[in-house]
C-alpha atoms as a PDB file:
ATOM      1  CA  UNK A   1     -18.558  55.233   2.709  1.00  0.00           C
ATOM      2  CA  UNK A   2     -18.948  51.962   0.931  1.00  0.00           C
ATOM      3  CA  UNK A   3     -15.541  50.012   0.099  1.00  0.00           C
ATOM      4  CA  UNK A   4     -14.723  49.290  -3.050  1.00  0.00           C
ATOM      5  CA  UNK A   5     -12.576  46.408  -3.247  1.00  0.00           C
ATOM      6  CA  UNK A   6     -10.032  45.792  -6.363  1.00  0.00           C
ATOM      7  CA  UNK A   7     -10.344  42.956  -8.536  1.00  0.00           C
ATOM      8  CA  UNK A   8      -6.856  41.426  -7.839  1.00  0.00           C
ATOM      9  CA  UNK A   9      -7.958  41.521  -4.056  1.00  0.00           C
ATOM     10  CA  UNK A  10     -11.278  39.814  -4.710  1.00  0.00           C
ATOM     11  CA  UNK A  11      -9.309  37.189  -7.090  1.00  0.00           C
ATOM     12  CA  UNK A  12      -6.777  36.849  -3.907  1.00  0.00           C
ATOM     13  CA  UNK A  13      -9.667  36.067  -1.379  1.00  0.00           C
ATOM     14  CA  UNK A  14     -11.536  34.186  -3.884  1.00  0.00           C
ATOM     15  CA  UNK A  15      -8.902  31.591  -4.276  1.00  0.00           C
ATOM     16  CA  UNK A  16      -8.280  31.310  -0.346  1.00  0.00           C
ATOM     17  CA  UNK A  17     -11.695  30.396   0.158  1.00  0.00           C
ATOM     18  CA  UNK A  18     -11.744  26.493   0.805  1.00  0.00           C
ATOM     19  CA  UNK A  19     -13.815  24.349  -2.263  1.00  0.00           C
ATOM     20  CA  UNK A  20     -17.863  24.494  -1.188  1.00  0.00           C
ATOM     21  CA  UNK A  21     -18.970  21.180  -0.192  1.00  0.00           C
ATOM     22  CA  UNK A  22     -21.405  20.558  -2.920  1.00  0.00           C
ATOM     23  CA  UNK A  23     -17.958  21.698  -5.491  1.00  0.00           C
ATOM     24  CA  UNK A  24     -15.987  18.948  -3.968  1.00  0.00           C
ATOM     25  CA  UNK A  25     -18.654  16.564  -3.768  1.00  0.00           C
ATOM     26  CA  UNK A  26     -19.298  16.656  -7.337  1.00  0.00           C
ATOM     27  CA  UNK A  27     -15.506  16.562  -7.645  1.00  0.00           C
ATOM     28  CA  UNK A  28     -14.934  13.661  -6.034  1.00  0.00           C
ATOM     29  CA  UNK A  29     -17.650  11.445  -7.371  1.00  0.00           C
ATOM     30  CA  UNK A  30     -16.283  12.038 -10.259  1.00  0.00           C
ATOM     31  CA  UNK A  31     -12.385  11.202  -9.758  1.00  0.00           C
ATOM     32  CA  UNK A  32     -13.228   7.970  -7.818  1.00  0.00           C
ATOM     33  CA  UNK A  33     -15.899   6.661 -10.839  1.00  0.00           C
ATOM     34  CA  UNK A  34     -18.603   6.063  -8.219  1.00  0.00           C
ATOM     35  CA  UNK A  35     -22.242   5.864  -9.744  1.00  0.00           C
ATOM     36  CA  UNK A  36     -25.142   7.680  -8.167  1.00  0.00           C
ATOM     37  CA  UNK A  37     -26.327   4.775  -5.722  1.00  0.00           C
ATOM     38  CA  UNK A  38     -22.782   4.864  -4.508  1.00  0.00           C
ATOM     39  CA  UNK A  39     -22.133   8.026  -3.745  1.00  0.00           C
ATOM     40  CA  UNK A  40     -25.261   8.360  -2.254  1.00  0.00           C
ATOM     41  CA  UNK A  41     -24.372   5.469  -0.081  1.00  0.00           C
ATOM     42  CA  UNK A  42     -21.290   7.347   1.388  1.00  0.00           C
ATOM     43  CA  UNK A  43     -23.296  10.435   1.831  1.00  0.00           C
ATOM     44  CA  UNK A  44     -25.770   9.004   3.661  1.00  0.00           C
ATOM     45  CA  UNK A  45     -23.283   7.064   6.067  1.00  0.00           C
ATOM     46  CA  UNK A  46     -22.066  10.273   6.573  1.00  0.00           C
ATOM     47  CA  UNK A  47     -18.162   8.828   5.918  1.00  0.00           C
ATOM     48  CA  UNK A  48     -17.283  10.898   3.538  1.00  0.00           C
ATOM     49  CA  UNK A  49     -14.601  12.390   5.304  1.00  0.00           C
ATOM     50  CA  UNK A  50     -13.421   8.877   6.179  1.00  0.00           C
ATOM     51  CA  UNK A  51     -12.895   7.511   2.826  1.00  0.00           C
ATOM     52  CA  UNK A  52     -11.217  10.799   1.651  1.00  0.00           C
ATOM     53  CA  UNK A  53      -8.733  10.340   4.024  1.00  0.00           C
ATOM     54  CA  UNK A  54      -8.282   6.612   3.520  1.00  0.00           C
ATOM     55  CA  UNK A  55      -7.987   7.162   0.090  1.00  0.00           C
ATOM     56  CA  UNK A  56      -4.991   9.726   1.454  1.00  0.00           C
ATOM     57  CA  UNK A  57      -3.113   7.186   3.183  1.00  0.00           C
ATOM     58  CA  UNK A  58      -2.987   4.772  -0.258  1.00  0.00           C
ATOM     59  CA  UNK A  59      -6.705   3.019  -0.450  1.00  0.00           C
ATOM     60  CA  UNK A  60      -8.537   2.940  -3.511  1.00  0.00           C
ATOM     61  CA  UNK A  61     -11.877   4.602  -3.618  1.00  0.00           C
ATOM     62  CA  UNK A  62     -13.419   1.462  -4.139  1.00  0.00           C
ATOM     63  CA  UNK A  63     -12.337  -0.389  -1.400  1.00  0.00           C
ATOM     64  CA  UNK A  64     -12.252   2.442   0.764  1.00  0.00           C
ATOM     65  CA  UNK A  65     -16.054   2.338   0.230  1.00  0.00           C
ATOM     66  CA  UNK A  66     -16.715  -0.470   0.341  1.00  0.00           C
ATOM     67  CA  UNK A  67     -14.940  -1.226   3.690  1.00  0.00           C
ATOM     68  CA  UNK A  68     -16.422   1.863   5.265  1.00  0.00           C
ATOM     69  CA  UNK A  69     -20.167   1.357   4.157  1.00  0.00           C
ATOM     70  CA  UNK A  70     -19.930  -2.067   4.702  1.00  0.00           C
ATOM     71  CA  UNK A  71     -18.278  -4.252   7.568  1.00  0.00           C
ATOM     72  CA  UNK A  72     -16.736  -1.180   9.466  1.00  0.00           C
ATOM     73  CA  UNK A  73     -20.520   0.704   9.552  1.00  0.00           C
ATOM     74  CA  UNK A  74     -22.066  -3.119  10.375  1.00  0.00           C
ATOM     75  CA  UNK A  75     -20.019  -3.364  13.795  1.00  0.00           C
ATOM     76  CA  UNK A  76     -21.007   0.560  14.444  1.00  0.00           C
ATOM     77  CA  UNK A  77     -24.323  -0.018  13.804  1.00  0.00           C
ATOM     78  CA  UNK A  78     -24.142  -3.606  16.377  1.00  0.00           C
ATOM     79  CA  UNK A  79     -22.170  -1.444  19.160  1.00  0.00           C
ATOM     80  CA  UNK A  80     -24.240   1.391  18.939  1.00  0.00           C
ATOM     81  CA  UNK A  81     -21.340   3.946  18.244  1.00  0.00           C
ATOM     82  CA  UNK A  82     -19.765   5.972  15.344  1.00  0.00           C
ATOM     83  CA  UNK A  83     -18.001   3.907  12.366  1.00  0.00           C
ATOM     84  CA  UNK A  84     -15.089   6.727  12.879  1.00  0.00           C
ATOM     85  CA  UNK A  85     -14.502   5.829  16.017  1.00  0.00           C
ATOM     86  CA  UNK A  86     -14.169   2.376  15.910  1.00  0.00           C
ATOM     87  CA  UNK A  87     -10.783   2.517  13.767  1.00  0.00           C
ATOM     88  CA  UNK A  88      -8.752   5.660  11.980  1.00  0.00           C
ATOM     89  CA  UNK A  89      -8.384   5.721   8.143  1.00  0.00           C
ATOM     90  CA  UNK A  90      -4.945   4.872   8.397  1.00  0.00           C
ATOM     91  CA  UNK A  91      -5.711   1.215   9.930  1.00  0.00           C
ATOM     92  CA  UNK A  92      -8.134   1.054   7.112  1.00  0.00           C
ATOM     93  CA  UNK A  93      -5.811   1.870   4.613  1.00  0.00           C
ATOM     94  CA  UNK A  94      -3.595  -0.643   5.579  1.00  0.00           C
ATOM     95  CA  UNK A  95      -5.943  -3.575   6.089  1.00  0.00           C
ATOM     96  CA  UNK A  96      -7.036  -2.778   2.624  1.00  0.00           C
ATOM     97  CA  UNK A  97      -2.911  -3.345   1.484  1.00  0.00           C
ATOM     98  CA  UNK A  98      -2.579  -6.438   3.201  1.00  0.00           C
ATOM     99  CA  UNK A  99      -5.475  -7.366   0.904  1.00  0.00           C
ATOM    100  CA  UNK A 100      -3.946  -6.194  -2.327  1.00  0.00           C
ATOM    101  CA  UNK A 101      -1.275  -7.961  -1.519  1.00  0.00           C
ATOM    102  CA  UNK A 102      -2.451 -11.303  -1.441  1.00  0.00           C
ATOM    103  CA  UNK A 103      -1.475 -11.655   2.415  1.00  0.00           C
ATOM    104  CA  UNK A 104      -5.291 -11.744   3.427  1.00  0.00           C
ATOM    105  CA  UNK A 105      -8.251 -12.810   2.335  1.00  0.00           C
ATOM    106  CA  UNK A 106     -11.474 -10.240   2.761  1.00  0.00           C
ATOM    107  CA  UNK A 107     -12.749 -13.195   5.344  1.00  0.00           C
ATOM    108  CA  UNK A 108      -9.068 -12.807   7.129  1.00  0.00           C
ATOM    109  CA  UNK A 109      -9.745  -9.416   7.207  1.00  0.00           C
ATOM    110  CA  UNK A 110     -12.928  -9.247   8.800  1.00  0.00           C
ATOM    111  CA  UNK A 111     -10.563 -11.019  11.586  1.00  0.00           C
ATOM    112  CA  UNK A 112      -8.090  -8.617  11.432  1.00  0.00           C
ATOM    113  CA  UNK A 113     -10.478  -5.568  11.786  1.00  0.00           C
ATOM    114  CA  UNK A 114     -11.917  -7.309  14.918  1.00  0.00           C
ATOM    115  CA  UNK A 115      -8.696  -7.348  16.293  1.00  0.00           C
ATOM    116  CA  UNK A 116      -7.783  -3.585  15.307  1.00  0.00           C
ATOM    117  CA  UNK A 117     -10.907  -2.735  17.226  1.00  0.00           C
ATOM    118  CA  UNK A 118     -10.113  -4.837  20.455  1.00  0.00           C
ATOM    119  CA  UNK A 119      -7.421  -2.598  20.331  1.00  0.00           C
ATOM    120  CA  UNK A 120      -4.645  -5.669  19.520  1.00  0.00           C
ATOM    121  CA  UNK A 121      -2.770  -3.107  17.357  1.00  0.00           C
ATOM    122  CA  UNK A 122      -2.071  -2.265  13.823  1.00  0.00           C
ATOM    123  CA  UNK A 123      -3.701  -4.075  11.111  1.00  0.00           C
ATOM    124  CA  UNK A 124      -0.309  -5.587  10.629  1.00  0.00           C
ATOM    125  CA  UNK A 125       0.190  -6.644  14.248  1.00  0.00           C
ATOM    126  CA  UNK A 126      -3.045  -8.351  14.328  1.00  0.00           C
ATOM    127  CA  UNK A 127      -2.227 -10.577  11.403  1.00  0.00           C
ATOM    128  CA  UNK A 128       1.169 -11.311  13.242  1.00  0.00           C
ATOM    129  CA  UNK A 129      -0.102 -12.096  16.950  1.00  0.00           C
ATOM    130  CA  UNK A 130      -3.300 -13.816  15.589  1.00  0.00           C
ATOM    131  CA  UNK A 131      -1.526 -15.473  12.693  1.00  0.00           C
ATOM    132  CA  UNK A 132      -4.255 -14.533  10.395  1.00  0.00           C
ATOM    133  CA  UNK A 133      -1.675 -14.631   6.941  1.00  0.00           C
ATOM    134  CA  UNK A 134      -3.024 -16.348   3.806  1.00  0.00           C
ATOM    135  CA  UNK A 135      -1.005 -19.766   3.563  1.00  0.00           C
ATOM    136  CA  UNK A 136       0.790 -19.692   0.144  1.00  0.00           C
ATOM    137  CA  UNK A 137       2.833 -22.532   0.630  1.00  0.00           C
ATOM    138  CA  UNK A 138       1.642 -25.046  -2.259  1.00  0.00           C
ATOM    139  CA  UNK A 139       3.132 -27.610  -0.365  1.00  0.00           C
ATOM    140  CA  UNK A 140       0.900 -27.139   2.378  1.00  0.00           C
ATOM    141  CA  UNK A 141      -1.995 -26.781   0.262  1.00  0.00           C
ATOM    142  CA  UNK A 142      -0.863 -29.767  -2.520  1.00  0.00           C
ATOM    143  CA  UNK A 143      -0.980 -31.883   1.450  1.00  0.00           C
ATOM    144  CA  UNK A 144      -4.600 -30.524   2.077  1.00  0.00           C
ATOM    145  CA  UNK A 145      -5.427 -30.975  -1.073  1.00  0.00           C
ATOM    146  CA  UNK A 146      -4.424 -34.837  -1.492  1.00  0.00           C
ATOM    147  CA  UNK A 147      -6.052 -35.282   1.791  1.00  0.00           C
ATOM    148  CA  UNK A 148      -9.234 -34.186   0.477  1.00  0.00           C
ATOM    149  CA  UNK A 149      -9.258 -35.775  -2.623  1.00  0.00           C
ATOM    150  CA  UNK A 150      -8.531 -39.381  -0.720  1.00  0.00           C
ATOM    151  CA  UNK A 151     -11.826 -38.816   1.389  1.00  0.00           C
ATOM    152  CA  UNK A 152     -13.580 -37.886  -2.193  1.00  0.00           C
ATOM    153  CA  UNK A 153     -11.608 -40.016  -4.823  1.00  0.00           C
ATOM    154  CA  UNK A 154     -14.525 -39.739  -7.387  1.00  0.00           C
ATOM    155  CA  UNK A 155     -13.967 -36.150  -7.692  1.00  0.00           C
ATOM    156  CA  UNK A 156     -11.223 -36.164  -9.978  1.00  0.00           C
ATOM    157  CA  UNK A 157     -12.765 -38.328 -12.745  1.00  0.00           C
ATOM    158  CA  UNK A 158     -15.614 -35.865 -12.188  1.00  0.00           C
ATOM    159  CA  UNK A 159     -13.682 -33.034 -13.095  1.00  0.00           C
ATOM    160  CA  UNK A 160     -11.909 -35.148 -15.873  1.00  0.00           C
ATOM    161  CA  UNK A 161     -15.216 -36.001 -17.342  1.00  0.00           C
ATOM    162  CA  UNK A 162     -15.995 -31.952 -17.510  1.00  0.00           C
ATOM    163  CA  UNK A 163     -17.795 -31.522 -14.191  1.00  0.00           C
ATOM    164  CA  UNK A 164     -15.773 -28.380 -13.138  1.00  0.00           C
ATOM    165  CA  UNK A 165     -18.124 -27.608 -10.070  1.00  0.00           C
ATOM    166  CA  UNK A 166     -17.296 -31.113  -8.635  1.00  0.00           C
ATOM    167  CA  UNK A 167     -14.143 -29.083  -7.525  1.00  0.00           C
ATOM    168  CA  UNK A 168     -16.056 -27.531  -5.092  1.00  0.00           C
ATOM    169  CA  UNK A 169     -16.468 -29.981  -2.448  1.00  0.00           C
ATOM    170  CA  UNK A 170     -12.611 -29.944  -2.432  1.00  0.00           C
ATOM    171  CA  UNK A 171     -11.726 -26.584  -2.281  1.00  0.00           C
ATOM    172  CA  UNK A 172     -14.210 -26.642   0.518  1.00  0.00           C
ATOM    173  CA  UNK A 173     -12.153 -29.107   2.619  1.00  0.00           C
ATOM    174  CA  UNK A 174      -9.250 -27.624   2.137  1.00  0.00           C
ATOM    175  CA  UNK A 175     -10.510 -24.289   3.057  1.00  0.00           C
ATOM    176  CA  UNK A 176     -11.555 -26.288   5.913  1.00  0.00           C
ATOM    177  CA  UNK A 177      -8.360 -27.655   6.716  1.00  0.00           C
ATOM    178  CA  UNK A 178      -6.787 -24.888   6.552  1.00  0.00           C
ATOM    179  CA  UNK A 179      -8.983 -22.467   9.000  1.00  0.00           C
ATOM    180  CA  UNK A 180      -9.827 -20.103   5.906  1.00  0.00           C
ATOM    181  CA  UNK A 181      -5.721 -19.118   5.667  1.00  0.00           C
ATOM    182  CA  UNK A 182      -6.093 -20.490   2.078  1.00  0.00           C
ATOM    183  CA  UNK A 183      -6.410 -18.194  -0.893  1.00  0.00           C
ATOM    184  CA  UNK A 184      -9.619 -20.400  -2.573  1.00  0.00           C
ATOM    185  CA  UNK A 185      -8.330 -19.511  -6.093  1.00  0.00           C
ATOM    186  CA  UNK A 186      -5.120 -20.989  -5.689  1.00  0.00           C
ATOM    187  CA  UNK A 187      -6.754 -23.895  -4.107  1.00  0.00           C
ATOM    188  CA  UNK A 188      -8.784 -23.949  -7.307  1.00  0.00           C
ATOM    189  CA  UNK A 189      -6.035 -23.845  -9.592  1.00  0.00           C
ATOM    190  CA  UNK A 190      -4.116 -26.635  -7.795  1.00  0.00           C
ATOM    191  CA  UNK A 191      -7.077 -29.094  -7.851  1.00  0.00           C
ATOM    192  CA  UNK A 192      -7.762 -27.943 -11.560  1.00  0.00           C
ATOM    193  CA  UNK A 193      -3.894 -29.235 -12.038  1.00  0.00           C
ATOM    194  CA  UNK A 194      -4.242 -32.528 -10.281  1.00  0.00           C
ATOM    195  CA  UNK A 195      -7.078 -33.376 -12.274  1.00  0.00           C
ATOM    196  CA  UNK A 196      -5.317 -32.490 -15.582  1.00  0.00           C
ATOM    197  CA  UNK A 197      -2.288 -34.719 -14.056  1.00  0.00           C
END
């Protein structure tokens, strides 16, 4: 005999049954703001389930992204192996903090990530044994920058006279100096002040 189902019990199995991938695909592309090359990008990398899950533990979609499909799936690609198994999305997650939070610079992180890999430890425990931080201590940069500006004097009456760029060569040295622990726009804005001084 054939069964005959009531509605309320196909409304109740209808609503267990898990969102179709193309439903939550949609879904998603939407939420995170991600334009059609994007998307497409993630698909193809095949990490979408990666970035949903960093974006779980705190990431933005964005940088989620952009971390997955771009330095994370360039060491997979160089070793030969799976981007998801090279680190979790929780390690991601929380080298992409570290970030927000002014501690490292994406060059510092590319470091960090290295380290992560090596299996050194947490994002956080890298940064710490390989003393990766971003050096916000103006005095340290105002020393780096003086420094620089003695083996360039000209610069500043270049950057007096309007030649912004001229900055450049400064920021350079200091970056330099500092093994790439300097956040550049401070350095920026601290050579912009001298000049002004």
């Amino acid at each position: 005999m054939p069964v005959q189902p009531s509605l309320e019990l196909i409304d109740e199995l209808r609503a267990a049954l898990p969102e179709s991938p193309a439903v939550m695909r949609r879904r998603l592309k939407g939420e995170w703001g991600f334009t059609d090359l994007e998307f497409q990008d993630v698909k193809n990398a095949g990490l979408l389930g990666e970035i949903v899950e960093t974006v779980k533990a705190g990431s933005t979609p964005q940088a989620a992204r952009k971390w997955w499909t771009g330095e994370i799936a360039r060491l997979a690609n160089v070793a030969d192996v799976d981007a998801s198994s090279l680190v979790t999305p929780g390690q991601v997650a929380e080298l992409i903090a570290l970030i927000d939070s002014g501690e490292l610079t994406d060059r510092l992180a590319r470091q960090v990530l290295e380290g992560v890999i090596a299996d050194e430890g947490t994002p956080a425990e890298v940064v710490e044994k390989r003393g990766l931080k971003v050096v916000s201590d103006d005095g340290a940069l105002i020393a780096a920058i003086d420094e620089a500006l003695a083996q360039q004097p000209d610069v500043l009456e270049k950057i007096r006279d309007g030649k912004v760029q001229a900055a450049g060569a400064v920021i350079g040295a200091v970056m330099k100096a500092m093994k790439g622990q300097a956040d550049a726009a401070r350095v920026r804005e601290l050579v912009l002040e001298r000049a002004q001084a």
